[in-house]
Each structure stands twice: as structure tokens, then as C-alpha cells.
C-alpha atoms as a PDB file:
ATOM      1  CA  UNK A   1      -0.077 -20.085  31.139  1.00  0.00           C
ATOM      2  CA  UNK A   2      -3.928 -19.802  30.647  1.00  0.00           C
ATOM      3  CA  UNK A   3      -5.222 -17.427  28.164  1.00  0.00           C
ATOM      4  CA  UNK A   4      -6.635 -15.054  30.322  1.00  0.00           C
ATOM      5  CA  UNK A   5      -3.016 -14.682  32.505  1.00  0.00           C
ATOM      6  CA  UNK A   6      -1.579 -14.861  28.846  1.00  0.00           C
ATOM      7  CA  UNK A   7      -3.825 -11.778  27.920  1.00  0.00           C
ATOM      8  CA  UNK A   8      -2.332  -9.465  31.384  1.00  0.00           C
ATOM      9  CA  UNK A   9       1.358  -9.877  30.182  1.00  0.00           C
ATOM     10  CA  UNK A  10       2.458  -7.117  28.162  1.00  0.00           C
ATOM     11  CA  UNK A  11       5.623  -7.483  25.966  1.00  0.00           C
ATOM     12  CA  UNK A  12       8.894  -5.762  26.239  1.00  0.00           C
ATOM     13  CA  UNK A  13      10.619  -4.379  23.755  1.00  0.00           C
ATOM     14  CA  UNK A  14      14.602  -4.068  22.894  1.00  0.00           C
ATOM     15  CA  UNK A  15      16.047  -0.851  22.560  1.00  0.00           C
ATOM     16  CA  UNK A  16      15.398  -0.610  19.029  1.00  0.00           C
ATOM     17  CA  UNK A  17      11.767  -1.086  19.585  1.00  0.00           C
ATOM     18  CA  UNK A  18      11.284  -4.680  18.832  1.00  0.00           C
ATOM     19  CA  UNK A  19       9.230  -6.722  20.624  1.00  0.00           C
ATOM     20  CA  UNK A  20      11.503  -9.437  23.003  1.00  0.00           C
ATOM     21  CA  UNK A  21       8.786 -12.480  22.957  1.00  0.00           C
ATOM     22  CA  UNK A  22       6.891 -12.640  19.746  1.00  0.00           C
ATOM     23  CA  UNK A  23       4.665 -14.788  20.938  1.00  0.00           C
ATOM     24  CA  UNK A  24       2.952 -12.086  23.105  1.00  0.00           C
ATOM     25  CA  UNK A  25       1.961 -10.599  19.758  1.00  0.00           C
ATOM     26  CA  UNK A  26      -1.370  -9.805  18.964  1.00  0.00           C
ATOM     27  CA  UNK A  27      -3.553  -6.780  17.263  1.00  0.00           C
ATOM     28  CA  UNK A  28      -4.339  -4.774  20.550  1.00  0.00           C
ATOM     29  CA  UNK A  29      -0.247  -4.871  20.898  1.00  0.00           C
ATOM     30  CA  UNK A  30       0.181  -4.115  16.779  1.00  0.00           C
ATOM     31  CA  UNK A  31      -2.564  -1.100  17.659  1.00  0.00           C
ATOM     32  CA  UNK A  32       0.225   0.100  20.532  1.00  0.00           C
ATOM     33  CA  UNK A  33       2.854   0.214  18.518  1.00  0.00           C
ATOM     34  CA  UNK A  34       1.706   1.954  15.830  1.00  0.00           C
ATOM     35  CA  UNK A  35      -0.059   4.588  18.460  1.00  0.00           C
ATOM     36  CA  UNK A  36       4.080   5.553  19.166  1.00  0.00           C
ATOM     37  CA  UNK A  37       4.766   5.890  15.522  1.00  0.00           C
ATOM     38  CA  UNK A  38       1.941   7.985  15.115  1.00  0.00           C
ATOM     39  CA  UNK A  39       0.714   5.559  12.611  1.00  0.00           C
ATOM     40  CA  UNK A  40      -3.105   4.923  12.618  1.00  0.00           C
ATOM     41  CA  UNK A  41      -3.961   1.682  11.069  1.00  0.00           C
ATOM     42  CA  UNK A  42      -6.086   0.933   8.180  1.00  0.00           C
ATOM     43  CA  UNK A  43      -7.290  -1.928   6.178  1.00  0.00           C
ATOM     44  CA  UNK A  44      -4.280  -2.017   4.066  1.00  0.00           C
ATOM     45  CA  UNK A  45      -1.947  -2.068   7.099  1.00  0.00           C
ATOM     46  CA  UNK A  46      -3.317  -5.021   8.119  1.00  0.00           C
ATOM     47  CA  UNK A  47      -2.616  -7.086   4.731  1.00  0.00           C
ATOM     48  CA  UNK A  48       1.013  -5.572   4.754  1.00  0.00           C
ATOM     49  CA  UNK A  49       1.157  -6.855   8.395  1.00  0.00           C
ATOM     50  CA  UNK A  50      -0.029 -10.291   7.891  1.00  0.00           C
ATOM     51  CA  UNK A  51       1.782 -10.395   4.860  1.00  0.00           C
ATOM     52  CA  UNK A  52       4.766  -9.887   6.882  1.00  0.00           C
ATOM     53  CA  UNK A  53       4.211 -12.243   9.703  1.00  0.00           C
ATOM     54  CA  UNK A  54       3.239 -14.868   6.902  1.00  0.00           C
ATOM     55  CA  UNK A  55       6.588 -14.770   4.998  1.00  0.00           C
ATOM     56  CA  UNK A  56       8.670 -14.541   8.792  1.00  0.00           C
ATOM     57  CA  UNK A  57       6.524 -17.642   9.736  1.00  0.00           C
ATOM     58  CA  UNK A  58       7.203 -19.724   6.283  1.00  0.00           C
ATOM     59  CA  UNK A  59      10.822 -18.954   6.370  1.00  0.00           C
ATOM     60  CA  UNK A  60      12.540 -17.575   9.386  1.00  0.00           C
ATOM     61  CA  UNK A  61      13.978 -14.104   7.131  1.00  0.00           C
ATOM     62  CA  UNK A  62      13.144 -10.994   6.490  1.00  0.00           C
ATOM     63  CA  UNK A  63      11.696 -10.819   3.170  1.00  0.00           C
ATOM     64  CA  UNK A  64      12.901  -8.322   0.727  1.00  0.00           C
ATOM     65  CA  UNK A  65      10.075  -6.094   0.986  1.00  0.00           C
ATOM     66  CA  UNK A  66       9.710  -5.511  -2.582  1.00  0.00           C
ATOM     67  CA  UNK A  67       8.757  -9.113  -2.875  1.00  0.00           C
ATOM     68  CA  UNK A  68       5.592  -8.706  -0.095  1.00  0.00           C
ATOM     69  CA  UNK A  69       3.903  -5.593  -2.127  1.00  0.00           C
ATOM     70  CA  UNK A  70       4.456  -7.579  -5.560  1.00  0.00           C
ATOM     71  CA  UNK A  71       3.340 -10.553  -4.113  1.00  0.00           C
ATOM     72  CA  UNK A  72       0.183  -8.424  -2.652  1.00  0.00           C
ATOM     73  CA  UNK A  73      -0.377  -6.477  -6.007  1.00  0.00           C
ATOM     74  CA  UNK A  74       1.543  -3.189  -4.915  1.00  0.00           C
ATOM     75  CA  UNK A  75       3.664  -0.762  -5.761  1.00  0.00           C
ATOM     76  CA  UNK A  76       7.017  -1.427  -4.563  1.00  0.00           C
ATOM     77  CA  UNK A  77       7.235   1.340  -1.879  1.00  0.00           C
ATOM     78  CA  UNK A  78       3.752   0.454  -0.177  1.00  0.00           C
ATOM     79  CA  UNK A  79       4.898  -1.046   2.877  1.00  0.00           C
ATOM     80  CA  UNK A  80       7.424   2.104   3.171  1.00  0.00           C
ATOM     81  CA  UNK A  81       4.519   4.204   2.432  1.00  0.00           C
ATOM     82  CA  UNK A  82       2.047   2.912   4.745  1.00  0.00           C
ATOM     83  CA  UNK A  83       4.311   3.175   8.121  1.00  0.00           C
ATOM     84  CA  UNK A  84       7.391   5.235   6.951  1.00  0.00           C
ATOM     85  CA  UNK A  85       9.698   2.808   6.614  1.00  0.00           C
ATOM     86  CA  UNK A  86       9.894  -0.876   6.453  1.00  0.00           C
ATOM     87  CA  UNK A  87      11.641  -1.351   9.746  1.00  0.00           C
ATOM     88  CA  UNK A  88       8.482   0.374  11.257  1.00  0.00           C
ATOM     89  CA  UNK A  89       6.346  -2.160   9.465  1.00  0.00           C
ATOM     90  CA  UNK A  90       8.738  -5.102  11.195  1.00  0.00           C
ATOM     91  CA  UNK A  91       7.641  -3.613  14.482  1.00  0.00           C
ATOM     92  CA  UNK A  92       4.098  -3.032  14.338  1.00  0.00           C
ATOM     93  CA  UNK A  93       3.983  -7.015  13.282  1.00  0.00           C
ATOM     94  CA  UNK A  94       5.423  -7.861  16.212  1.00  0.00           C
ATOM     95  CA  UNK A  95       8.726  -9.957  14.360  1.00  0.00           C
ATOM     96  CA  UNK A  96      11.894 -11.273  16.360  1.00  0.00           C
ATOM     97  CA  UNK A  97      15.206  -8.932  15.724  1.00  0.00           C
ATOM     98  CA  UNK A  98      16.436  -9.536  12.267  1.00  0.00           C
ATOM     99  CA  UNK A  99      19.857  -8.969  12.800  1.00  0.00           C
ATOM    100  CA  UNK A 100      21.918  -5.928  12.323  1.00  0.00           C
ATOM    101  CA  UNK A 101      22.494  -6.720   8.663  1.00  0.00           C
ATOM    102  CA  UNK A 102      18.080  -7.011   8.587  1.00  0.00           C
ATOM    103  CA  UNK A 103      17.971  -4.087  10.349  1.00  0.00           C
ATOM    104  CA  UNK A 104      20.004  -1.952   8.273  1.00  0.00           C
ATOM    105  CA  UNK A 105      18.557  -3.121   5.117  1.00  0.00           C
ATOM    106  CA  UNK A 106      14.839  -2.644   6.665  1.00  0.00           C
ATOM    107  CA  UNK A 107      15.843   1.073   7.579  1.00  0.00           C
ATOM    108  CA  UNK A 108      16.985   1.643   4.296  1.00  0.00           C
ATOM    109  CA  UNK A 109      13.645   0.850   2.944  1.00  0.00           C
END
């Protein structure tokens, strides 16, 4: 698939909200997702979200999110603070379903 056909496909998304194909990830997508939540993206979303996609791509987990906002200098609720709860912040980076267990713990958050 070229880049340019690659650019026309637009992800689907589970019923939970998670994106099906992670590799059809990219900002303009993050930007869409966030529009639903009614979450508008700053500068500081953007390290949360990298942060995120960072730790998934290292080690194949969700990280416990306390570990991300230490590890970025935060307080411990920052990720819940910036898009209302950590499973949010999952879906606006665009990372594979976690799992029920992942899922439960991330909507806890």
C-alpha cells in the first residue's frame, strides 16, 4: 500500500472505541478521537500520548499509568486529568485492546 492510498483508509474502531489496526494511527486520527471525547488537545497531551505509545512499543503492556507521569515529571493523576480517564488516553494514542483485565484497570484510573 503506497502512502498516499495508506493516507485514504480510515481506521475502525471496536465497540469500546479502540482503534482495530494500530498501524493506521497517526495525529489527524489522535485529533478525531479526542474531537468525540470532547477533549481538545494541547501540548501536554501530546507528551502523555507519545509517552504512551513509547512504553506500548518497548514492551507490549499497558503501563501502570502512574509510572508514565513519574517518568514524565507529573503528578500521578495527569494523564487522568488531561483526558478524563486513562482508558481515554489509551484511545486517543491509537493502542491495540489491552485486554479486559487492561481495560478495567485503565477505567479505573
Amino acid at each position: 500500500m503506497t502512502a498516499v492510498s495508506q493516507m485514504a483508509v480510515k481506521p475502525k474502531f471496536d465497540e469500546d472505541g479502540l482503534i482495530i489496526d494500530p498501524t493506521l494511527w497517526n495525529e489527524e486520527v489522535a485529533e478525531d478521537i479526542a474531537e468525540q471525547l470532547n477533549i481538545r488537545l494541547g501540548a501536554e497531551h501530546w507528551v502523555a500520548i507519545y509517552a504512551l505509545r513509547n512504553y506500548y512499543k518497548r514492551f507490549g503492556v499497558a503501563p501502570a499509568m502512574s509510572s508514565i507521569c513519574r517518568e514524565n515529571a507529573r503528578d500521578k493523576h495527569w494523564i487522568h486529568d488531561l483526558f478524563d480517564s486513562c482508558f481515554n488516553a489509551w484511545r486517543v494514542a491509537g493502542l491495540a485492546n489491552p485486554g479486559e483485565e487492561a481495560k478495567s484497570y485503565l477505567s479505573d484510573m
